[in-house]
C-alpha atoms as a PDB file:
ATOM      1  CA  UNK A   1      22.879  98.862 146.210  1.00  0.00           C
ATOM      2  CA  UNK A   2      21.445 102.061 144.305  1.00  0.00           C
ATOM      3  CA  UNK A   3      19.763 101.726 140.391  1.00  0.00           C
ATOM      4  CA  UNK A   4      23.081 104.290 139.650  1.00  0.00           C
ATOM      5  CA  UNK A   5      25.816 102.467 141.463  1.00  0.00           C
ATOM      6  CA  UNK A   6      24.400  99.291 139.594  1.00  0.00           C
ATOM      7  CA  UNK A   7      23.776 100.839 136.006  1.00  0.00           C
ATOM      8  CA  UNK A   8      27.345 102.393 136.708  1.00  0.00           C
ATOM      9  CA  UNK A   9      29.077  99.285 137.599  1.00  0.00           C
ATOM     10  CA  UNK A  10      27.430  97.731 133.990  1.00  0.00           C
ATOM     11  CA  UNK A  11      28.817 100.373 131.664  1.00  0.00           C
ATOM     12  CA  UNK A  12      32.305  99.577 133.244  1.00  0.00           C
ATOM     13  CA  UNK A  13      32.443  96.051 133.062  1.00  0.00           C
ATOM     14  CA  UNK A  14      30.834  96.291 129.531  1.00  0.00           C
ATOM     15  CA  UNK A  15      33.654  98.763 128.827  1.00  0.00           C
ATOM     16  CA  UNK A  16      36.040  96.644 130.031  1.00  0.00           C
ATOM     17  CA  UNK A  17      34.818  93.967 127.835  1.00  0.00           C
ATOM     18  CA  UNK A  18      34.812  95.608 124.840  1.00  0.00           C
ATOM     19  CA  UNK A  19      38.573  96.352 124.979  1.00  0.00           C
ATOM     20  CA  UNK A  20      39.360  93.247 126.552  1.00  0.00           C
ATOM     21  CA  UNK A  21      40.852  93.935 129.266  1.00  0.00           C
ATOM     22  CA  UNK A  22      41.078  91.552 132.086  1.00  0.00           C
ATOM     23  CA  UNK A  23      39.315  92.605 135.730  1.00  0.00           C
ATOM     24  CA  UNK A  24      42.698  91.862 137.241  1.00  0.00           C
ATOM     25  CA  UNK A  25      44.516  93.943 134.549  1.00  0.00           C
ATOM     26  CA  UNK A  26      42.281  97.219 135.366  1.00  0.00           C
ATOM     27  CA  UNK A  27      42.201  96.541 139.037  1.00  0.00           C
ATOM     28  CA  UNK A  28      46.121  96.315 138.749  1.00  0.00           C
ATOM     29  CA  UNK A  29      46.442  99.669 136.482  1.00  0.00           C
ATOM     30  CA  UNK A  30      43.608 101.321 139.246  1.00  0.00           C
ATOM     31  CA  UNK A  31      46.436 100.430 142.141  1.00  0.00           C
ATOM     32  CA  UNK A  32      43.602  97.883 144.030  1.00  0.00           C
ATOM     33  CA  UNK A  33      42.875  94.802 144.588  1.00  0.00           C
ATOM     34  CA  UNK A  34      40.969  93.128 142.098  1.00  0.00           C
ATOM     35  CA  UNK A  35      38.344  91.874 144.327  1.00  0.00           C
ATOM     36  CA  UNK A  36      37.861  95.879 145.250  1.00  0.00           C
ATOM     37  CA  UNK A  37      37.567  96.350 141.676  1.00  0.00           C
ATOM     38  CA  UNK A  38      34.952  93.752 141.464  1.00  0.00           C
ATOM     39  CA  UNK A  39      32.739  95.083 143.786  1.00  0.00           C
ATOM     40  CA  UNK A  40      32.881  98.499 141.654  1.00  0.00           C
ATOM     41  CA  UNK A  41      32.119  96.499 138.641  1.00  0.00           C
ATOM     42  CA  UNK A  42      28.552  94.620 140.656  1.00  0.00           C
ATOM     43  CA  UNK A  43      27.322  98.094 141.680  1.00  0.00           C
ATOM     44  CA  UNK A  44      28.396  96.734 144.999  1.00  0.00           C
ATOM     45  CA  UNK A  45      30.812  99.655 146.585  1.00  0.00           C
ATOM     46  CA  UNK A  46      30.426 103.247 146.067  1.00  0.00           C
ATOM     47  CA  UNK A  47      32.117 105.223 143.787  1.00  0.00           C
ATOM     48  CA  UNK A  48      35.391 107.399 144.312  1.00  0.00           C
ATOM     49  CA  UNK A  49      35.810 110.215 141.773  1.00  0.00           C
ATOM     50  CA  UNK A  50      39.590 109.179 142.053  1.00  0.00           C
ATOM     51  CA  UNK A  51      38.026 105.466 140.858  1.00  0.00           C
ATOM     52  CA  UNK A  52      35.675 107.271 137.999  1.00  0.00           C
ATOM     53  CA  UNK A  53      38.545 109.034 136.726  1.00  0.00           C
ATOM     54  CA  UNK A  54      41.133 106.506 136.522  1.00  0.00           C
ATOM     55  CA  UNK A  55      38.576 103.878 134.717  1.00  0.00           C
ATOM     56  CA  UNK A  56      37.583 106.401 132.757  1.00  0.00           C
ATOM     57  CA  UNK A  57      41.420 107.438 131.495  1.00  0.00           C
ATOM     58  CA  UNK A  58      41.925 104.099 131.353  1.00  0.00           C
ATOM     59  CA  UNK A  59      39.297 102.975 128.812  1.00  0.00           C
ATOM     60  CA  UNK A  60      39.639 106.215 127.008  1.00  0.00           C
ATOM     61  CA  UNK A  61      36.437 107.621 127.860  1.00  0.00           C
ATOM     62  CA  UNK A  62      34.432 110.958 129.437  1.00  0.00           C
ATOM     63  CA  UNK A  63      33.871 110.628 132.947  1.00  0.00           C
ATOM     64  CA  UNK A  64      30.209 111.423 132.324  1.00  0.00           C
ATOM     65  CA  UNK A  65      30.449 108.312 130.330  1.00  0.00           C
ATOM     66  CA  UNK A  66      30.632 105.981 132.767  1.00  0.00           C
ATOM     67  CA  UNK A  67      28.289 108.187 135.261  1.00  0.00           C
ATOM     68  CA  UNK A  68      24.723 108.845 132.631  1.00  0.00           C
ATOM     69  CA  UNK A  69      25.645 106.113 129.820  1.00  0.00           C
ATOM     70  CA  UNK A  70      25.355 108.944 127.480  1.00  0.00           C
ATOM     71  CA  UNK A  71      27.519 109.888 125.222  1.00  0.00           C
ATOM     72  CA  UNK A  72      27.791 113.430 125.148  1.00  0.00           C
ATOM     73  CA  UNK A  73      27.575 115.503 122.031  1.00  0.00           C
ATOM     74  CA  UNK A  74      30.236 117.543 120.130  1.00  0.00           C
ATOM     75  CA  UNK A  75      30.095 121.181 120.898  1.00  0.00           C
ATOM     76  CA  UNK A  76      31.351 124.455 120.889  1.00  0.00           C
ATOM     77  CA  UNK A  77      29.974 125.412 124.504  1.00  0.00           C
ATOM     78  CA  UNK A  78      28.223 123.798 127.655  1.00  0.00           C
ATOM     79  CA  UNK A  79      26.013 126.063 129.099  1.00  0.00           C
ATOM     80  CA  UNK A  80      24.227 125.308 132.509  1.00  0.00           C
ATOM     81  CA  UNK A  81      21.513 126.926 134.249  1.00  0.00           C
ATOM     82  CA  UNK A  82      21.753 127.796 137.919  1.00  0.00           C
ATOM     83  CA  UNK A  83      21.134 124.974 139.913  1.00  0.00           C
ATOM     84  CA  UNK A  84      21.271 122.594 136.784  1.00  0.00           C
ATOM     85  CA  UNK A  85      23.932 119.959 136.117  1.00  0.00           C
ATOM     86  CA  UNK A  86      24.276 116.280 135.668  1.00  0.00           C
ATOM     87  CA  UNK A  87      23.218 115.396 139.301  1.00  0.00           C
ATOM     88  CA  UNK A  88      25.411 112.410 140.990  1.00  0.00           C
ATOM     89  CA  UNK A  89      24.524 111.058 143.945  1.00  0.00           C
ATOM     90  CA  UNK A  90      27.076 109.030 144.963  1.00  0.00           C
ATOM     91  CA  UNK A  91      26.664 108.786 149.255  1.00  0.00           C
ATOM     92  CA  UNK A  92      24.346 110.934 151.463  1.00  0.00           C
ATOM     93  CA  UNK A  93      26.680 113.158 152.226  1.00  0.00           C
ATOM     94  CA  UNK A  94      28.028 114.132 148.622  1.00  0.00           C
ATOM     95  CA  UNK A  95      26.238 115.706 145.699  1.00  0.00           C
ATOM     96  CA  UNK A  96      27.511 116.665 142.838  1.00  0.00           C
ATOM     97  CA  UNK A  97      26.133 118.299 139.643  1.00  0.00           C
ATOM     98  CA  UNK A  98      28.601 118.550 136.662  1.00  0.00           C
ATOM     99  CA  UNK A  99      28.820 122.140 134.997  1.00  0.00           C
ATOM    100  CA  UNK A 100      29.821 120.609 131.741  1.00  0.00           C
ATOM    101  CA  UNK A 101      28.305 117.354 130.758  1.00  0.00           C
ATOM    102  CA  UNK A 102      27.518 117.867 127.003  1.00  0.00           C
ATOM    103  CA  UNK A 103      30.588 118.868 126.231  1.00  0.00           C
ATOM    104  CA  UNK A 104      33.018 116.357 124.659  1.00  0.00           C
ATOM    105  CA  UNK A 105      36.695 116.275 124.740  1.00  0.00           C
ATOM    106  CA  UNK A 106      37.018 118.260 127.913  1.00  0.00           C
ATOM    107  CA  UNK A 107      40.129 119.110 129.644  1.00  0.00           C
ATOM    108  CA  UNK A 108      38.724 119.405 132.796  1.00  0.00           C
ATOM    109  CA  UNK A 109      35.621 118.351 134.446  1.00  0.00           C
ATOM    110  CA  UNK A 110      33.354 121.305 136.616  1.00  0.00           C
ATOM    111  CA  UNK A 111      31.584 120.047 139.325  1.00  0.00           C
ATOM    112  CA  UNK A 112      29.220 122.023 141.662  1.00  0.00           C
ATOM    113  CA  UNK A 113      29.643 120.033 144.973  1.00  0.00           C
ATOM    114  CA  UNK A 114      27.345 120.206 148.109  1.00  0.00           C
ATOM    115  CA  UNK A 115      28.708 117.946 150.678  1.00  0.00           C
ATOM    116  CA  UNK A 116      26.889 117.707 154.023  1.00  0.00           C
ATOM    117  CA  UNK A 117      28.083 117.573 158.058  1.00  0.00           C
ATOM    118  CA  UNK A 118      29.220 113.901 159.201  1.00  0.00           C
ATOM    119  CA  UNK A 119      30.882 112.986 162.383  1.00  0.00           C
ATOM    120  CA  UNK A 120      33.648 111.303 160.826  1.00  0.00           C
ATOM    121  CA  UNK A 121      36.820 113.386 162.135  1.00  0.00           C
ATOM    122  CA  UNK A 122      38.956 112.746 158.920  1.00  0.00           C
ATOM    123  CA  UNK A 123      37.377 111.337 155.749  1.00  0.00           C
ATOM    124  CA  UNK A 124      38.680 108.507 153.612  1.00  0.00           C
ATOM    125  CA  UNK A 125      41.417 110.072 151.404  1.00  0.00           C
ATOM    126  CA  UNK A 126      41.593 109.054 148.064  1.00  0.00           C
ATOM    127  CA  UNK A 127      43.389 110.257 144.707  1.00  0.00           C
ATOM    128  CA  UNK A 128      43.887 110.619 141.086  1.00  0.00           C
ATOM    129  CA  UNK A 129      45.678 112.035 137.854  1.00  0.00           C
ATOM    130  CA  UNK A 130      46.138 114.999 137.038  1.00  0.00           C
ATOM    131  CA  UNK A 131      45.216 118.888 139.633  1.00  0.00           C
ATOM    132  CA  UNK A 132      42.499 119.992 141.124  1.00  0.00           C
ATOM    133  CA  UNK A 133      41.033 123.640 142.124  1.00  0.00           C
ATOM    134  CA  UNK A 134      38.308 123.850 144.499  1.00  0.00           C
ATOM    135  CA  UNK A 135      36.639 127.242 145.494  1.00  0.00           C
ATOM    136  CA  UNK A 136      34.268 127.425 148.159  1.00  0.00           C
ATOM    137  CA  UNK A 137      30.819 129.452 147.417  1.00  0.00           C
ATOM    138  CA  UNK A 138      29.506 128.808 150.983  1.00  0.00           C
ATOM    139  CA  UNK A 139      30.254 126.994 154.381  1.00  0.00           C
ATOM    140  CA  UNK A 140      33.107 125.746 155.342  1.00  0.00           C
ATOM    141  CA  UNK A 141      35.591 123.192 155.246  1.00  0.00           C
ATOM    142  CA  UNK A 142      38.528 120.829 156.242  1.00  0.00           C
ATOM    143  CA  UNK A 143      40.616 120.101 153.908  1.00  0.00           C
ATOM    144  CA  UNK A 144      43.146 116.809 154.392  1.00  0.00           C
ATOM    145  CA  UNK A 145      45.970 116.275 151.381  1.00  0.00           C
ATOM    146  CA  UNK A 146      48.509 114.207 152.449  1.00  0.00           C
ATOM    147  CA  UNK A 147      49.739 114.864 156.211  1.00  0.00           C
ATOM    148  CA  UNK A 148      48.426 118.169 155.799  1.00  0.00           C
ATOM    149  CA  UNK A 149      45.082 120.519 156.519  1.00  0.00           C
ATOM    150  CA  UNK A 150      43.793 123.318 155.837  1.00  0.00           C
ATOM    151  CA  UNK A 151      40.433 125.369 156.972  1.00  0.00           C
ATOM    152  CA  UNK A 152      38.988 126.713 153.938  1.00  0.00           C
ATOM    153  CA  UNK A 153      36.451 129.484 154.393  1.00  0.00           C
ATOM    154  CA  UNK A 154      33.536 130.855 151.890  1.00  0.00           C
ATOM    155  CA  UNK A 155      35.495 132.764 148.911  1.00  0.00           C
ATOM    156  CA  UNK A 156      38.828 130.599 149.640  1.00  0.00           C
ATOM    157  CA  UNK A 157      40.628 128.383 147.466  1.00  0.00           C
ATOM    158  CA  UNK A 158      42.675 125.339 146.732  1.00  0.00           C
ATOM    159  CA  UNK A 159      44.684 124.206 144.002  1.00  0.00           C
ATOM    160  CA  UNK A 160      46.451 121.321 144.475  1.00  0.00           C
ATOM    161  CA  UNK A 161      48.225 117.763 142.709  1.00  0.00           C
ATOM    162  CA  UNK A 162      45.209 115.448 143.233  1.00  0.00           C
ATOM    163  CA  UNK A 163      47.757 112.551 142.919  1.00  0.00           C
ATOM    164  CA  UNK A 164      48.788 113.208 146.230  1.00  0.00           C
ATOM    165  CA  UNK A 165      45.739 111.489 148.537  1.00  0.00           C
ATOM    166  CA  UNK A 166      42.999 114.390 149.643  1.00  0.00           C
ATOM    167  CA  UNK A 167      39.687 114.989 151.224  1.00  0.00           C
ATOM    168  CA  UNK A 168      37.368 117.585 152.362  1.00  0.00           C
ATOM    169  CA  UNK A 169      34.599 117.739 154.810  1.00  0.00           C
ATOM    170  CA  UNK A 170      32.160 119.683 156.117  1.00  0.00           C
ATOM    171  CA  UNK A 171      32.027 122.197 159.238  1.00  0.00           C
ATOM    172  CA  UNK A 172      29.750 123.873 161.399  1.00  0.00           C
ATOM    173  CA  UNK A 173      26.904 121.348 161.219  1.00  0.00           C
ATOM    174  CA  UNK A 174      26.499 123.328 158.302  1.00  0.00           C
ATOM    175  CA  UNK A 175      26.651 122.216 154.545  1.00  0.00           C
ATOM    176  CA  UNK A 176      29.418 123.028 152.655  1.00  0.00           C
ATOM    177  CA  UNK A 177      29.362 123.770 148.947  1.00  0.00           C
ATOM    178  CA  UNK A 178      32.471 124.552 146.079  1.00  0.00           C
ATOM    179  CA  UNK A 179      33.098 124.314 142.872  1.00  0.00           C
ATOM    180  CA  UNK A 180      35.640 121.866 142.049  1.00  0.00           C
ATOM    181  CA  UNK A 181      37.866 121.773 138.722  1.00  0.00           C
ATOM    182  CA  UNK A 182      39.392 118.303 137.909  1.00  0.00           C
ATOM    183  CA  UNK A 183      42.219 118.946 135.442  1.00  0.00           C
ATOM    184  CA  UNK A 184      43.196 115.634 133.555  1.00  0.00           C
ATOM    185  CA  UNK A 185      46.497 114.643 132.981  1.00  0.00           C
ATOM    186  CA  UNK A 186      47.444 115.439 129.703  1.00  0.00           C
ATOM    187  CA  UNK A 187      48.621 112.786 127.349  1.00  0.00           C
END
């Protein structure tokens, strides 16, 4: 189990706590067991933007919240250097650096994403509120939603309902890198 995972897992349950909520209550509300919820809540089982952004809607907070335990400041503009961002590092094969992590109130949340070759022929899908755009800067990659796939070249796109269960991977034996755009639900 990672520091992040760990420190991750803490600011949930703590968040959880402090609206007093019950573990089976958000597990039930996250559509999983709550014993799968648990293990998100010890640090214990890796993260799932789908999982981030669903706790995170739930208890009314920023994403980035949950990820560096800081809350962001009010602010008129994010800007980001090349190759800066919040860095995540969720699994090997998956890093992402969010393009706007100081900025509060966002409708969507920018992520630079780098994800690397893996054997695995289809990757676990998963899903969340609200759409999704993805544009890929170099590589390429699979891309399951639903039943469906698509082969997604450097300088192609997808936008897509990220409710419906998705996942990408890498080709090539070659990394793979896009910029995705998570657009929350609106209330």
């Amino acid at each position: 189990m990672s520091d992040q995972l760990q420190q991750m897992g803490e600011r949930i349950r703590a968040l959880r706590e402090i609206l007093e909520l019950s573990p089976e209550d958000v597990a039930r509300r996250c559509d999983m067991t709550t014993e799968e919820y648990s293990e998100y809540e010890s640090g214990s089982k890796d993260f799932s933007f789908s999982f981030l952004s669903n706790v995170a809607g739930i208890f009314g907070v920023d994403v980035l919240d949950i990820m560096s335990g800081d809350s962001p400041k009010l602010s008129t503009a994010c800007v980001v250097r090349k190759g800066d961002g919040f860095q995540v590092k969720r699994r090997a094969a998956y890093d992402y650096k969010h393009l706007a992590f100081t900025f509060r109130g966002k409708l969507a949340e920018p992520f630079m994403v780098t994800v690397e070759p893996n054997e695995e022929h289809q990757p676990e899908l998963h899903a969340h509120e609200g759409q999704e755009f993805n544009y890929v800067v170099n590589g390429q990659m699979t891309f399951f939603i639903g039943d469906i796939t698509y082969l997604l070249d450097e300088g192609d796109s997808i936008y897509f309902d990220s409710g419906v269960p998705h996942a990408m991977k890498a080709n090539n034996d070659r990394s793979c890198k896009f910029l995705a755009v998570v657009i929350n639900k609106g209330e």
